[in-house]
Every structure is written in structure tokens, then in C-alpha cells.
C-alpha atoms as a PDB file:
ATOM      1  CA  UNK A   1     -75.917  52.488-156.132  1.00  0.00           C
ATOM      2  CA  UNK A   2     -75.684  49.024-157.833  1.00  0.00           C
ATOM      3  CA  UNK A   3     -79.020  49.264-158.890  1.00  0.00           C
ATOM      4  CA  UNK A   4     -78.374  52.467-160.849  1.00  0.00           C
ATOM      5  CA  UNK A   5     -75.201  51.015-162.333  1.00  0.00           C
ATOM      6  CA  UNK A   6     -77.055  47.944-163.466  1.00  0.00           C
ATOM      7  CA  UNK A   7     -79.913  49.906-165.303  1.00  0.00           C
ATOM      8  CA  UNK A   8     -77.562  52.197-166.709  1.00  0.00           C
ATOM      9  CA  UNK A   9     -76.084  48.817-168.759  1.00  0.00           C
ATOM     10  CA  UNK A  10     -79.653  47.684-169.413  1.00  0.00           C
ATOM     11  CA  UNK A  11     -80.481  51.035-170.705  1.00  0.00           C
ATOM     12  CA  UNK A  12     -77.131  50.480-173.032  1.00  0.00           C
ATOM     13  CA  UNK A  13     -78.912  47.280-174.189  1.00  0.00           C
ATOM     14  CA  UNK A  14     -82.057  49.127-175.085  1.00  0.00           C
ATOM     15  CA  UNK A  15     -80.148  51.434-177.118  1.00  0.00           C
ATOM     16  CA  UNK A  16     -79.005  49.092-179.551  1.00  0.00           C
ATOM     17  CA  UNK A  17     -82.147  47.771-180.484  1.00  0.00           C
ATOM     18  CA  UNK A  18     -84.951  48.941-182.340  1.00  0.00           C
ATOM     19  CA  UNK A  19     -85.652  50.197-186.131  1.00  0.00           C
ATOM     20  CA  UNK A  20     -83.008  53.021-185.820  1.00  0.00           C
ATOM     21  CA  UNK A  21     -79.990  51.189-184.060  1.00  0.00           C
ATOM     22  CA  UNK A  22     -80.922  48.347-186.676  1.00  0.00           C
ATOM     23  CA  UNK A  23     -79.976  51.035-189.345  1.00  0.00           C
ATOM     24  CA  UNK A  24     -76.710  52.486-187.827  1.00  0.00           C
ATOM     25  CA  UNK A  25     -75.300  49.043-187.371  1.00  0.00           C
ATOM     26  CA  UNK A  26     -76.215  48.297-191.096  1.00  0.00           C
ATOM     27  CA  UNK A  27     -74.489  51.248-191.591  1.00  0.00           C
ATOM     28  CA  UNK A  28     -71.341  50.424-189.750  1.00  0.00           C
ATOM     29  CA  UNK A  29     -71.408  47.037-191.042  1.00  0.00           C
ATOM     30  CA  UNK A  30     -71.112  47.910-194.949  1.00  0.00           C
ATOM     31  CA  UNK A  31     -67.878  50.378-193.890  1.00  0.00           C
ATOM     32  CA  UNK A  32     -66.009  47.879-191.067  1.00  0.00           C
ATOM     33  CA  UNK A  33     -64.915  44.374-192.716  1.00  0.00           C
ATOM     34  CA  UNK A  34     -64.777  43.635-189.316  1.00  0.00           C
ATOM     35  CA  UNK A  35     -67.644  43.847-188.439  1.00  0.00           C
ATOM     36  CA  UNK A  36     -69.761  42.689-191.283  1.00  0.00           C
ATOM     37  CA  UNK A  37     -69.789  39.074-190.060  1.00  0.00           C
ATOM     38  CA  UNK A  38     -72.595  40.104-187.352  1.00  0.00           C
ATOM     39  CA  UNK A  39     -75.698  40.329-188.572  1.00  0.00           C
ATOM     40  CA  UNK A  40     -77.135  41.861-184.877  1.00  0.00           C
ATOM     41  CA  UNK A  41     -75.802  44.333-182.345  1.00  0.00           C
ATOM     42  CA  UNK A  42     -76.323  42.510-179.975  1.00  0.00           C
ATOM     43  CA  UNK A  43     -74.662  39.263-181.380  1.00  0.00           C
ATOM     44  CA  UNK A  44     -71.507  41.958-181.499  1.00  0.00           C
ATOM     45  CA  UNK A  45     -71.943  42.736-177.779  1.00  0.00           C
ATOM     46  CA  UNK A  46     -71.805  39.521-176.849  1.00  0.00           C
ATOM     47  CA  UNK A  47     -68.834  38.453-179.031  1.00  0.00           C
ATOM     48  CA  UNK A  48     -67.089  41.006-177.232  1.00  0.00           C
ATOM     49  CA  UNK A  49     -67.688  39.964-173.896  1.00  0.00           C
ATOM     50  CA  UNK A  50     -67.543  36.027-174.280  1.00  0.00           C
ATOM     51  CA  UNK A  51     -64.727  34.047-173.369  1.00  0.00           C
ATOM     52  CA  UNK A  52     -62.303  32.367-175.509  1.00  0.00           C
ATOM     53  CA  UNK A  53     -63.327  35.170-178.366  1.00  0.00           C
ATOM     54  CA  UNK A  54     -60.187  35.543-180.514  1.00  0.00           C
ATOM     55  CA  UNK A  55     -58.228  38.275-179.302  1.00  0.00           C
ATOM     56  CA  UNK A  56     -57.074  38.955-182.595  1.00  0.00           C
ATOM     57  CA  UNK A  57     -60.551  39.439-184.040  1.00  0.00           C
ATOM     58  CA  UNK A  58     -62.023  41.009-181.197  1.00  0.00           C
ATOM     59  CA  UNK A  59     -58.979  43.807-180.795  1.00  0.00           C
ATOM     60  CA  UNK A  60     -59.884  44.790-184.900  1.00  0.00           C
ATOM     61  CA  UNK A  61     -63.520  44.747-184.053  1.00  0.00           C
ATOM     62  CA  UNK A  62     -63.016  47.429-180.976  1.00  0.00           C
ATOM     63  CA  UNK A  63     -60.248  49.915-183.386  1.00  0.00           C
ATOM     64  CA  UNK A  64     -63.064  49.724-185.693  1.00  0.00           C
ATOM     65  CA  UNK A  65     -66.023  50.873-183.117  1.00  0.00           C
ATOM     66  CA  UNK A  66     -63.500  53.491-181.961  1.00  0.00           C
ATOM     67  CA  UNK A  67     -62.989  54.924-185.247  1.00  0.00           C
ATOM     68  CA  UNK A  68     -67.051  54.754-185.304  1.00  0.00           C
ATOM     69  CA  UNK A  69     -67.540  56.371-182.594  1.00  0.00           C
ATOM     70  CA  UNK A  70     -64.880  59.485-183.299  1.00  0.00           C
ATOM     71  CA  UNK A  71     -66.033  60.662-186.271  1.00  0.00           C
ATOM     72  CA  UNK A  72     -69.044  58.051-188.209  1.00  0.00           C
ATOM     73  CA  UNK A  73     -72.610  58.347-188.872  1.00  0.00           C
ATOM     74  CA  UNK A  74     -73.386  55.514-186.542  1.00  0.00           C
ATOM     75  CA  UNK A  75     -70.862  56.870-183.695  1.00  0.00           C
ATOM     76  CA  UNK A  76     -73.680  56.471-181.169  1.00  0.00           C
ATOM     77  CA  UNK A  77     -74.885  52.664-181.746  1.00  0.00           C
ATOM     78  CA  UNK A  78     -70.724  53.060-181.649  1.00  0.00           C
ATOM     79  CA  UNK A  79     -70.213  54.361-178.082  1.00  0.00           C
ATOM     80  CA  UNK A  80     -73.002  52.098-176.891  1.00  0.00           C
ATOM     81  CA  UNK A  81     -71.177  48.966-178.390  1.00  0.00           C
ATOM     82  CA  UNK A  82     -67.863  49.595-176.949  1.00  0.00           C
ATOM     83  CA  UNK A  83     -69.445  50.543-173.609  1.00  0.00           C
ATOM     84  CA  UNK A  84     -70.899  47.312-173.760  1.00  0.00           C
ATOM     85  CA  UNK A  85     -68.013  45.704-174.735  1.00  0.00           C
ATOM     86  CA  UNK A  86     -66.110  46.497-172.687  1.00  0.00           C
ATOM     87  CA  UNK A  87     -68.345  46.479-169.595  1.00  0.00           C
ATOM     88  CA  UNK A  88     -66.399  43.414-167.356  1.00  0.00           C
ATOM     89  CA  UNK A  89     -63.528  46.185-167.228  1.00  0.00           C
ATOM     90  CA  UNK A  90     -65.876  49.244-166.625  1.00  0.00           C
ATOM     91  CA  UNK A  91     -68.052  47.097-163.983  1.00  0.00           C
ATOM     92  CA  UNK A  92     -64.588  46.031-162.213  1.00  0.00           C
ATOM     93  CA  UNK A  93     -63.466  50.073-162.156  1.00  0.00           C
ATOM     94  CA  UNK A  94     -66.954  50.633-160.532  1.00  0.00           C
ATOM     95  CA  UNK A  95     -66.811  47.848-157.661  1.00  0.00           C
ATOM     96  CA  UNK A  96     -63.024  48.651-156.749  1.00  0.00           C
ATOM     97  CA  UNK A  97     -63.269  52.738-156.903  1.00  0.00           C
ATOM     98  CA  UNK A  98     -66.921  52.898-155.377  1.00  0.00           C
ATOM     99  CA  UNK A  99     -65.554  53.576-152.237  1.00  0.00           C
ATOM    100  CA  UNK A 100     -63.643  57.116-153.193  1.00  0.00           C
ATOM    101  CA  UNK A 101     -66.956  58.584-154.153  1.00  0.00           C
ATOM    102  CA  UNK A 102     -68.633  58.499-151.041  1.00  0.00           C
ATOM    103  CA  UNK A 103     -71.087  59.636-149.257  1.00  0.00           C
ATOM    104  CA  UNK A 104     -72.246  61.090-152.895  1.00  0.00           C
ATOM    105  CA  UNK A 105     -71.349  57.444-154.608  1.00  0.00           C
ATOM    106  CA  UNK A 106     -73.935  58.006-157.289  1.00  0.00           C
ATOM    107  CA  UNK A 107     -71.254  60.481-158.872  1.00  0.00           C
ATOM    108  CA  UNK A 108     -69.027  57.605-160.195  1.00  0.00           C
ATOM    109  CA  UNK A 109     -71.595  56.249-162.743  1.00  0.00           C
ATOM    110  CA  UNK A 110     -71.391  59.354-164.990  1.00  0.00           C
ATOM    111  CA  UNK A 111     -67.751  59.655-163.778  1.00  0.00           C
ATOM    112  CA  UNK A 112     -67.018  56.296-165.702  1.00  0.00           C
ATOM    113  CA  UNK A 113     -68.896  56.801-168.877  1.00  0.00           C
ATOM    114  CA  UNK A 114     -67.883  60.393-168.876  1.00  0.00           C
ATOM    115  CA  UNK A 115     -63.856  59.370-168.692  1.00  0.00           C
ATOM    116  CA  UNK A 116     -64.408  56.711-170.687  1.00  0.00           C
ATOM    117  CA  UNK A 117     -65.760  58.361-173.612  1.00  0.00           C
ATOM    118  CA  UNK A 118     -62.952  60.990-173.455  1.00  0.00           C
ATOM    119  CA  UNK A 119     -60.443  58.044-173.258  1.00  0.00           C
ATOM    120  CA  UNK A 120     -62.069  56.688-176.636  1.00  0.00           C
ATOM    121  CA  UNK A 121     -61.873  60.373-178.632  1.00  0.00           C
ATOM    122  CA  UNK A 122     -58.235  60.932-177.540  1.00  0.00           C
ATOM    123  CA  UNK A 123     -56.809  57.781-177.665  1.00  0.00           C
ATOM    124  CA  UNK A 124     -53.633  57.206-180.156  1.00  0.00           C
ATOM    125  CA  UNK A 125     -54.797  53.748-181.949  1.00  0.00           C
ATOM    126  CA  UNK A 126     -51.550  53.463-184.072  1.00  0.00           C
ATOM    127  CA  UNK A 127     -49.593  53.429-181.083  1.00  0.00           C
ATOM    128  CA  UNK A 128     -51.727  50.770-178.805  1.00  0.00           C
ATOM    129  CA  UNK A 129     -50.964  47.200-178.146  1.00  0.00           C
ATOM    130  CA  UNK A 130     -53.792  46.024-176.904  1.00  0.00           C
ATOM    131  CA  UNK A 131     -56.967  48.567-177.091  1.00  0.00           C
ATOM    132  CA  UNK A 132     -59.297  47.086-174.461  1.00  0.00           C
ATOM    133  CA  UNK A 133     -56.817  46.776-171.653  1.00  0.00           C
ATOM    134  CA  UNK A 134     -55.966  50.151-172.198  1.00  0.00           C
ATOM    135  CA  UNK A 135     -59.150  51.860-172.441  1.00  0.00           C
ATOM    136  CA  UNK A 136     -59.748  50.382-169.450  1.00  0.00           C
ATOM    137  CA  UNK A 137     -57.133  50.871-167.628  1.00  0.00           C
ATOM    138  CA  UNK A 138     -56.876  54.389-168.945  1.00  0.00           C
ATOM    139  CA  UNK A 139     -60.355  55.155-168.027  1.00  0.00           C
ATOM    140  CA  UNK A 140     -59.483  53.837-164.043  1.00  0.00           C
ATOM    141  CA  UNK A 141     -56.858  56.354-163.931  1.00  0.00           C
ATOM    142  CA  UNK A 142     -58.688  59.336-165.254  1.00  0.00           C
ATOM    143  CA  UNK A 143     -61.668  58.329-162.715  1.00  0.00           C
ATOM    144  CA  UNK A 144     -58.891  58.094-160.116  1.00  0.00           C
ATOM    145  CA  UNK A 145     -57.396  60.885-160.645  1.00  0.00           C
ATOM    146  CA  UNK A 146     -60.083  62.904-161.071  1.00  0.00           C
ATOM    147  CA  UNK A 147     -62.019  62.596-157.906  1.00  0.00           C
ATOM    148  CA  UNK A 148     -58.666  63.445-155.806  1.00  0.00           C
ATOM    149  CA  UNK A 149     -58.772  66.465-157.491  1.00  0.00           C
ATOM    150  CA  UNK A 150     -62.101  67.065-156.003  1.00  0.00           C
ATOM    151  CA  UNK A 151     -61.499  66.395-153.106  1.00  0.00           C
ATOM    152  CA  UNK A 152     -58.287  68.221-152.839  1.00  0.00           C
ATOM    153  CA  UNK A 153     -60.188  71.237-154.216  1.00  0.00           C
ATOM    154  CA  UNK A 154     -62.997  70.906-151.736  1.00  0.00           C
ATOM    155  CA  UNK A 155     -60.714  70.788-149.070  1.00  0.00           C
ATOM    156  CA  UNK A 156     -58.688  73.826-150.206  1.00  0.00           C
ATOM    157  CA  UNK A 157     -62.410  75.550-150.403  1.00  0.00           C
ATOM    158  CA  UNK A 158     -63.278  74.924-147.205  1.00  0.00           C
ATOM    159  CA  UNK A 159     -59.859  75.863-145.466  1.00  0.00           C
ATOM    160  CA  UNK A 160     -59.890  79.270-146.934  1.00  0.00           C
ATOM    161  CA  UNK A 161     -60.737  81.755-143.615  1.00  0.00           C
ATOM    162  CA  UNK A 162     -63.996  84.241-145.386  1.00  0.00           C
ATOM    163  CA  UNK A 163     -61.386  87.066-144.729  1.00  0.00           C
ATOM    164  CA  UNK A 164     -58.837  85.229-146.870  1.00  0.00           C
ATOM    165  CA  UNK A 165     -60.780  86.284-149.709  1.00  0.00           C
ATOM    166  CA  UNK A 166     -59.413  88.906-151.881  1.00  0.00           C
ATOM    167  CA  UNK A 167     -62.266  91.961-151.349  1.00  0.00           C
ATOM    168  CA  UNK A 168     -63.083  93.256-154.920  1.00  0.00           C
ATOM    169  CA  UNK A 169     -61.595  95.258-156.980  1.00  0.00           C
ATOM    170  CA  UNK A 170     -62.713  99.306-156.885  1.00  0.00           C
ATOM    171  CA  UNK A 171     -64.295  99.919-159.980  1.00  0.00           C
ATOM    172  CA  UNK A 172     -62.665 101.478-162.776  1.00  0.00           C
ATOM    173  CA  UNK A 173     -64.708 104.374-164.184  1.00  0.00           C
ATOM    174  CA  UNK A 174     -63.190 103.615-167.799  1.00  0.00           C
ATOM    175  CA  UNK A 175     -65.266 101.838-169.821  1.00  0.00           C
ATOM    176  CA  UNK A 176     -64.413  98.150-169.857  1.00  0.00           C
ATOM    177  CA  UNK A 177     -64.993  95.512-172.021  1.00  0.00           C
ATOM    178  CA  UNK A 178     -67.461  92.171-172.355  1.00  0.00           C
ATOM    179  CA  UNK A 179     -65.386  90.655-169.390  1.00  0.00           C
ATOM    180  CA  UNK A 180     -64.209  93.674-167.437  1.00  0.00           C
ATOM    181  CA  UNK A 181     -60.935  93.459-169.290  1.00  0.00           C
ATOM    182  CA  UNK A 182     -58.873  96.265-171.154  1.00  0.00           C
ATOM    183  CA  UNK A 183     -61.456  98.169-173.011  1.00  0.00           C
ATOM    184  CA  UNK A 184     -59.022  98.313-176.277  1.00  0.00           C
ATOM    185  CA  UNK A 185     -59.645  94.666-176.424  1.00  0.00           C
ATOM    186  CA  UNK A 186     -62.100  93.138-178.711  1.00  0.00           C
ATOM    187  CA  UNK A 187     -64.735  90.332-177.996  1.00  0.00           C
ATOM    188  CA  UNK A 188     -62.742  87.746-179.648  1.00  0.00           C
ATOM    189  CA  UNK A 189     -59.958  88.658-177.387  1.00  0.00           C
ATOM    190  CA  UNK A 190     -61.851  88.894-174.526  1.00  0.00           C
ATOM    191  CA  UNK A 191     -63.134  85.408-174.984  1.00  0.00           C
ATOM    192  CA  UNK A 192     -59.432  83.751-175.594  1.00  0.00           C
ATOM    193  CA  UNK A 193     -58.520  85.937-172.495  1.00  0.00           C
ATOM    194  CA  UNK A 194     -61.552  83.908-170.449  1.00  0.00           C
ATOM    195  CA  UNK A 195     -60.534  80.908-171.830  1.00  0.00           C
ATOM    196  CA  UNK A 196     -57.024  81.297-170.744  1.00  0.00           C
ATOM    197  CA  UNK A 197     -58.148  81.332-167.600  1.00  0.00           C
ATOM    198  CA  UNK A 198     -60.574  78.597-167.440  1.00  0.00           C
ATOM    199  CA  UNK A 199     -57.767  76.165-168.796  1.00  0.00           C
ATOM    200  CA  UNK A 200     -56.000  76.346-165.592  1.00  0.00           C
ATOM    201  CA  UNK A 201     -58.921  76.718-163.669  1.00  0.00           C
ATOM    202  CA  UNK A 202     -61.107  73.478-164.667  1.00  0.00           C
ATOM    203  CA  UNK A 203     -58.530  72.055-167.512  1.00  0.00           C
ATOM    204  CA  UNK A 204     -60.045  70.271-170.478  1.00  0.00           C
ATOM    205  CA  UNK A 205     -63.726  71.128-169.873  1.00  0.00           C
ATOM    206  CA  UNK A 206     -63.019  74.990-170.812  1.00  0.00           C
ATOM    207  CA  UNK A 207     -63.964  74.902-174.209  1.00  0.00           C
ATOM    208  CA  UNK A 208     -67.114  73.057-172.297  1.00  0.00           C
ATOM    209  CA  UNK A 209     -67.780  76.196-170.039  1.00  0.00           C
ATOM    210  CA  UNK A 210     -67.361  78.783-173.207  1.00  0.00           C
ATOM    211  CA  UNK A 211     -69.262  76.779-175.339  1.00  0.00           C
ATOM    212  CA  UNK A 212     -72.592  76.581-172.708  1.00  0.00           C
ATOM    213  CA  UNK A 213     -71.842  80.258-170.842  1.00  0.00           C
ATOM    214  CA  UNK A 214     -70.577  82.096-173.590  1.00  0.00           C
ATOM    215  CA  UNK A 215     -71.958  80.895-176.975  1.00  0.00           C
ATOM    216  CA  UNK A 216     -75.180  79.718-174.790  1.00  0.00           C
ATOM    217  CA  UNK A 217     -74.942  76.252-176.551  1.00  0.00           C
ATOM    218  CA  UNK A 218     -77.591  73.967-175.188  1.00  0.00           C
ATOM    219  CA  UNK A 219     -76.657  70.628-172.857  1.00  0.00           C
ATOM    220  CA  UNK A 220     -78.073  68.735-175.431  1.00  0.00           C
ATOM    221  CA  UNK A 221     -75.569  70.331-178.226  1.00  0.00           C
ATOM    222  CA  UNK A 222     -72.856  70.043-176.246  1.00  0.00           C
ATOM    223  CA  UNK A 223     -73.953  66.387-175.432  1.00  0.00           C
ATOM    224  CA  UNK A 224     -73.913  65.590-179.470  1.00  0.00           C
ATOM    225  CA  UNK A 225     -70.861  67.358-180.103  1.00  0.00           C
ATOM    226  CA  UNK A 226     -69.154  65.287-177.543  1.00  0.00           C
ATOM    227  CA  UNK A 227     -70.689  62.237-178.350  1.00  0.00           C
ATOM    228  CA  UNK A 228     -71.993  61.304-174.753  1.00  0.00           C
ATOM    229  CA  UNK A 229     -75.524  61.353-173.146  1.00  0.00           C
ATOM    230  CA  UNK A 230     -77.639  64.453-172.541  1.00  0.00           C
ATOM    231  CA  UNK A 231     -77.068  63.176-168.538  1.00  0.00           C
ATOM    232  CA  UNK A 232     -73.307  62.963-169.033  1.00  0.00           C
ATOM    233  CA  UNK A 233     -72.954  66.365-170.422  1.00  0.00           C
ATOM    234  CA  UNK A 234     -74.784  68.417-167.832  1.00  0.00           C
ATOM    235  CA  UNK A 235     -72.861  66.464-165.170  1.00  0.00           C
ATOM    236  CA  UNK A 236     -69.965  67.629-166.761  1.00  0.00           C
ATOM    237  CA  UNK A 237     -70.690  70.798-167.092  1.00  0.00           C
ATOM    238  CA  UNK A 238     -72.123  71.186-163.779  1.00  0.00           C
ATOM    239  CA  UNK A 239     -68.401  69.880-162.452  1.00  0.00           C
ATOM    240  CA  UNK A 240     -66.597  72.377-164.442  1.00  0.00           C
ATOM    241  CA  UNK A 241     -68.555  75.725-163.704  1.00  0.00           C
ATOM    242  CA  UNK A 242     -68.232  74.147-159.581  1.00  0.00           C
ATOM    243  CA  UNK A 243     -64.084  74.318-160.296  1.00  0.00           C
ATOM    244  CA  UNK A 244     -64.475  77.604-161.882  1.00  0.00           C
ATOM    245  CA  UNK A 245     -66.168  79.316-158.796  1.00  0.00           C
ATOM    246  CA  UNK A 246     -64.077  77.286-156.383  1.00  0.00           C
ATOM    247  CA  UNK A 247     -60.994  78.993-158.438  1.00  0.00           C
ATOM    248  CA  UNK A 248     -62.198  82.553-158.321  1.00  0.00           C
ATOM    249  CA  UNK A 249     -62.950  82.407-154.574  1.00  0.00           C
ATOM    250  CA  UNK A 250     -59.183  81.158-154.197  1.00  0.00           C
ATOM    251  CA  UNK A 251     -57.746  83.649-156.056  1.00  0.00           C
ATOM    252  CA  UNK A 252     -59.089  86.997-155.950  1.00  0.00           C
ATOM    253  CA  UNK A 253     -57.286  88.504-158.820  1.00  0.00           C
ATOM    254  CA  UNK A 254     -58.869  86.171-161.042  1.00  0.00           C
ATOM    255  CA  UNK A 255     -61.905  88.489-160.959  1.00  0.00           C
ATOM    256  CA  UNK A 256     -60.779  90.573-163.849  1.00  0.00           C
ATOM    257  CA  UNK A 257     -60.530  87.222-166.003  1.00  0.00           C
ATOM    258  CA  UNK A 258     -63.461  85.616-164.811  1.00  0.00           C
ATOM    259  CA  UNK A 259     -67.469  86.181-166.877  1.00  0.00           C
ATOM    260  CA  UNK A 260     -70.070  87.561-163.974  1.00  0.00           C
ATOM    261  CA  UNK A 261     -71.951  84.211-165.621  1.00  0.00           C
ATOM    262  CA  UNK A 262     -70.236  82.017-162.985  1.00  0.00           C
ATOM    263  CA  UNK A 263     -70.883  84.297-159.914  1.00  0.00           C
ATOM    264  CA  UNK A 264     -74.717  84.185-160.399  1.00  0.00           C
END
């Protein structure tokens, strides 16, 4: 398990060097002032990480890679910087919440890039003190908090008697629509309808789940449009479309709601 978390960081390290991460940090040097003062990546990584680096400097430097990483040209060389960063903090959440992810401990790699690049799209910069502690700390929570959920869901799953389960519905010989809602309803509706559902079924990750099921967006597409790693995203998608079936077997009269997509 370490061994996987220690590659992971020297495949972060690989990332920012080379011909094309050479050209995205030129990139994101000539639009950050606060930046421009390293002339490699990895001179920036290290900054970050050293001892006794001004606070000051290093709290403008992060804002900036955030900022980067939201919405730039260079948001990947971005991600990979703050990662890196900020790895003490990350490698800290990893030795102390290890433990909740067993026996399948090789979960809360992914887990930790996966909340931590969620915590660096959504956080509010204006209103943050100090950014590292808090993406950190932030991040912790969220990885927290998310594998109780699991685990509460699991054991909900596995409590559920086989004749607790709703049977199915008869079927209706009236034509019905994409999702075996109203037929009157269009597409459009059908899919906000789905959504709806998904929302309070797997949470944030619905808009995930639609994308990939419904618009059949690739892993890799959904991995660029969230800004993570090809790995990361199927992960993540893999989670949510686990919730979504765990969901419909707990509540039959979600069937009606629910695409045949996650049955299969």
C-alpha cells in the first residue's frame, strides 16, 4: 500500500518534467507574478515543501496554482504542482486514515487525489486564511466522511432480507418514455427527472453518472473535464454507479426514476 502511494508521488514528479510540462509552466509563469521567479517546476515544488519558505510568498504562490488549475491552459502541470506541494499534508491524511479503508486499503490513494482535486475546484479563495491548511484539512474531512458513507451504505445493503425488496412494478401497457416515465414527458425532462434522482442517490457525482450513462461521454472526457487522471475518473465513476444500484435495491419505487443502464 505504501509502495503504491510512493509511486503515485514519483509519477507526480515525472509529470512535471519533460518538453511539454516545460511549456505549461512557461506558460503559467508569464500570467502568475508569483510565480515567475522559478525558472523550473520542480524548483517550485520544492519551494513549496521546504522549511522556513515564507508563508507569505508561498500562500500567493498556491492561490495562484489554484486559479491554474480551475480554469488555465496549464491547469494540469497546475494540479500536479499543488499535489506536490502540498504532499507533507496529503502523505499525513494517508498514514492516519489508512486504517478506515481496510481490507481494500488501496481505495484511499484515488480517494485522496480524487477529494482533493474537488476541494481545489470548489474552494472559496476570497474567503480563506490560510489556503494550504485548509485544503488539507478540507480534503481529510471529505476522505473521512466519505468512506463512512460507504460503509454505512454497505451495511444497509447487506441487512436488507432478499424479500425486503420491493418486487417490480406490473408493466404499464401505455407507451412510456426514454426512462419508463410519463410518456407526455420529453427526453430533456426525462433526463432532469433521472438526475433528480441520482442527486440524492450518489450526491455530487450525478452529473458524473449522466454525463458517462446517458450522453456516453468517455472516462477519459470526463477525466479532462474534471481535471483529474484517467485512473481517478473511472474510480469515481465506478463509486457512483455502485451507490446508484445500492439505492434502487433499497428503495423499490425508485425503479420508475432509475435508467435500465445501471441494472445491467
Amino acid at each position: 500500500m505504501r509502495s503504491r502511494w510512493e509511486g503515485l508521488h514519483a509519477g507526480l514528479m515525472r509529470s512535471i518534467e519533460g518538453c511539454e510540462a516545460a511549456r505549461s509552466f512557461e506558460e503559467l509563469r508569464e500570467r502568475c507574478t508569483a510565480v515567475a521567479s522559478f525558472k523550473q517546476p520542480a524548483a517550485l515544488a520544492d519551494f513549496l515543501t521546504r522549511r522556513g519558505s515564507s508563508l507569505g510568498e508561498r500562500d500567493r504562490v498556491l492561490r495562484c496554482l489554484v486559479e491554474e488549475a480551475r480554469k488555465g491552459s496549464a491547469r494540469r502541470i497546475a494540479l500536479a504542482l499543488l499535489l506536490l506541494g502540498l504532499w507533507p499534508g496529503l502523505d499525513s491524511i494517508f498514514r492516519k486514515r489508512s486504517p478506515l479503508f481496510r481490507p481494500l486499503a488501496q481505495d484511499i490513494e484515488l480517494e485522496i487525489i480524487d477529494q482533493f482535486t474537488a476541494q481545489v475546484q470548489r474552494i472559496n479563495l476570497p474567503r480563506v486564511a490560510c489556503l494550504a491548511a485548509t485544503l488539507v484539512l478540507n480534503t481529510e474531512r471529505e476522505v473521512v466522511d466519505a468512506r463512512l458513507r460507504e460503509r454505512a451504505l454497505a451495511a444497509s445493503s447487506s441487512a436488507v432480507a432478499p424479500d425486503a425488496i420491493a418486487a417490480p412494478a406490473e408493466e404499464d401497457p401505455s407507451p412510456a418514455s426514454l426512462f419508463g416515465l410519463p410518456c407526455d414527458q420529453s427526453d430533456a425532462e426525462d433526463v432532469a427527472a433521472l438526475r433528480g434522482w441520482l442527486l440524492r442517490a450518489v450526491g455530487r457525482d450525478a452529473d458524473l453518472v449522466v454525463d458517462a450513462v446517458i450522453h456516453g461521454r468517455s472516462r477519459l472526457e470526463l477525466a479532462a473535464s474534471l481535471g483529474i487522471s484517467h485512473a481517478a475518473a473511472r474510480k469515481r465513476l465506478e463509486r457512483a454507479l455502485a451507490r446508484a444500484r445500492d439505492a434502487f435495491l433499497l428503495n423499490g419505487q425508485s425503479q420508475a426514476a432509475i435508467a435500465p443502464a445501471f441494472l445491467n
